[in-house]
Protein backbone atom coordinates (compact mmCIF):
# COMPACT_ATOMS: atom_id res chain seq x y z
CA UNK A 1 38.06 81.43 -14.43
CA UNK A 2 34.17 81.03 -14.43
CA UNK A 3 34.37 79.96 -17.87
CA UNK A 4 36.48 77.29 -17.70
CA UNK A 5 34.79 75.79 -14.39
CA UNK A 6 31.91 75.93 -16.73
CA UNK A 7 33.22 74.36 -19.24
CA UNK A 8 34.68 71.70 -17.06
CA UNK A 9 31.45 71.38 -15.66
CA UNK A 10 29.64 70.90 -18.87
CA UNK A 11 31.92 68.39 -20.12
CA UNK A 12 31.59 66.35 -16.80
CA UNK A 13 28.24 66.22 -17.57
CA UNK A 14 27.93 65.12 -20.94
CA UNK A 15 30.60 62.16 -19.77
CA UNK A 16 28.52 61.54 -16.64
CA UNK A 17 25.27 61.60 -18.63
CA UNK A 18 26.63 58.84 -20.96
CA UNK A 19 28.03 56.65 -18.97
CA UNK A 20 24.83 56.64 -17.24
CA UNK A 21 22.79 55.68 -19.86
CA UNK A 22 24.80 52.37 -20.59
CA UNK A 23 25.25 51.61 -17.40
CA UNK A 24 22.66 53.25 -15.15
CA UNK A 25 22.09 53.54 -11.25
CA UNK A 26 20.48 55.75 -9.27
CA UNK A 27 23.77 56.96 -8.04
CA UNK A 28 24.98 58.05 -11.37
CA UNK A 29 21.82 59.27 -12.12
CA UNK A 30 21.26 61.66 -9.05
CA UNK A 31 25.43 63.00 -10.57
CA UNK A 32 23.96 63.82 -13.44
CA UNK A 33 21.15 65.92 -11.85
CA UNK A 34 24.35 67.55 -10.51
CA UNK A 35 26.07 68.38 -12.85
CA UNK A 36 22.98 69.85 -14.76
CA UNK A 37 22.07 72.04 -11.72
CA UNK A 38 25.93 73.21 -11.80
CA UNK A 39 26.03 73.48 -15.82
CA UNK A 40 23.05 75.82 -16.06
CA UNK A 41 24.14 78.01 -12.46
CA UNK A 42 27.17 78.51 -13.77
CA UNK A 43 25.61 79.49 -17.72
CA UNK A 44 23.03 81.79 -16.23
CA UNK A 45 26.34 83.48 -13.41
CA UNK A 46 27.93 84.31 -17.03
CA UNK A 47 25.28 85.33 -18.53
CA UNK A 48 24.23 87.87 -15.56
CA UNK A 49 27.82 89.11 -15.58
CA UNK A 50 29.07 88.92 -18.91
CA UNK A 51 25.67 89.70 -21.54
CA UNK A 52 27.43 90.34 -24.24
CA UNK A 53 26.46 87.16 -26.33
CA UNK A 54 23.63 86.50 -25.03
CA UNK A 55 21.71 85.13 -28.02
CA UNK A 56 24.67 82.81 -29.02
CA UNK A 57 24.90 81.71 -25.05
CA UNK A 58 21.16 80.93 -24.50
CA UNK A 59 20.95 78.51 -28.20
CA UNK A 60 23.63 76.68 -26.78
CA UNK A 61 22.71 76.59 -23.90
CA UNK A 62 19.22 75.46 -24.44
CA UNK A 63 20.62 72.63 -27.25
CA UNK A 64 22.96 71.14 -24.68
CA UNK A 65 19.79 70.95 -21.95
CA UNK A 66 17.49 69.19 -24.88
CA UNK A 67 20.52 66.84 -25.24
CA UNK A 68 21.38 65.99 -21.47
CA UNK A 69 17.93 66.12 -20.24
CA UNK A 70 16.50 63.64 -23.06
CA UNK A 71 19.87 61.31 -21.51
CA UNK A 72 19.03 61.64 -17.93
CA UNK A 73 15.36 61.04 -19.05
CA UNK A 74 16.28 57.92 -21.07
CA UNK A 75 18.32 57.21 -18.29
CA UNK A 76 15.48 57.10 -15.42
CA UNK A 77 13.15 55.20 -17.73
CA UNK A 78 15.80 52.39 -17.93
CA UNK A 79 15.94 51.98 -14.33
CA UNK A 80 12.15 52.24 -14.18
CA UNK A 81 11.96 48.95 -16.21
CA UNK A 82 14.86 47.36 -14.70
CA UNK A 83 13.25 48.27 -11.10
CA UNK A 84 9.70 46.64 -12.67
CA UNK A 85 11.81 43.49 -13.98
CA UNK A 86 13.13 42.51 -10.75
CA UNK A 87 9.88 42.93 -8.72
């Protein structure tokens, strides 16, 4: 059942980390955070509990953080320059 939460979780995130980027606020943003936080909790629960892959678990693991992360970054830098436009 862990799995699939994670999973769900993961997949949330990807979505929530997109639509952020084209259409960013600070409110999607912060989700995003969220859904990272719960994405790797969740990765590091199964791999406490369950070790058996662990190599395979941790590469994708740490290619889907590279990928998020370098969204949610691009992300806050957009609404850097959007908060420096309007000031």
């Amino acid at each position: 059942m862990i799995i699939l939460i994670h999973v769900i979780i993961a997949l949330s995130s990807i979505g929530i980390a997109s639509l952020a980027f084209f259409k960013p606020t600070m409110k999607k943003l912060l989700t995003s955070y969220g859904f990272i936080l719960g994405t790797v909790a969740t990765g590091t629960y199964l791999l406490v509990a369950y070790p058996s892959h662990i190599l395979e678990s941790c590469l994708m693991g740490l290619a889907y953080l590279m990928v998020i992360s370098a969204a949610t970054v691009a992300t806050h830098v957009r609404l850097r320059r959007r908060a420096e436009v309007t000031i």
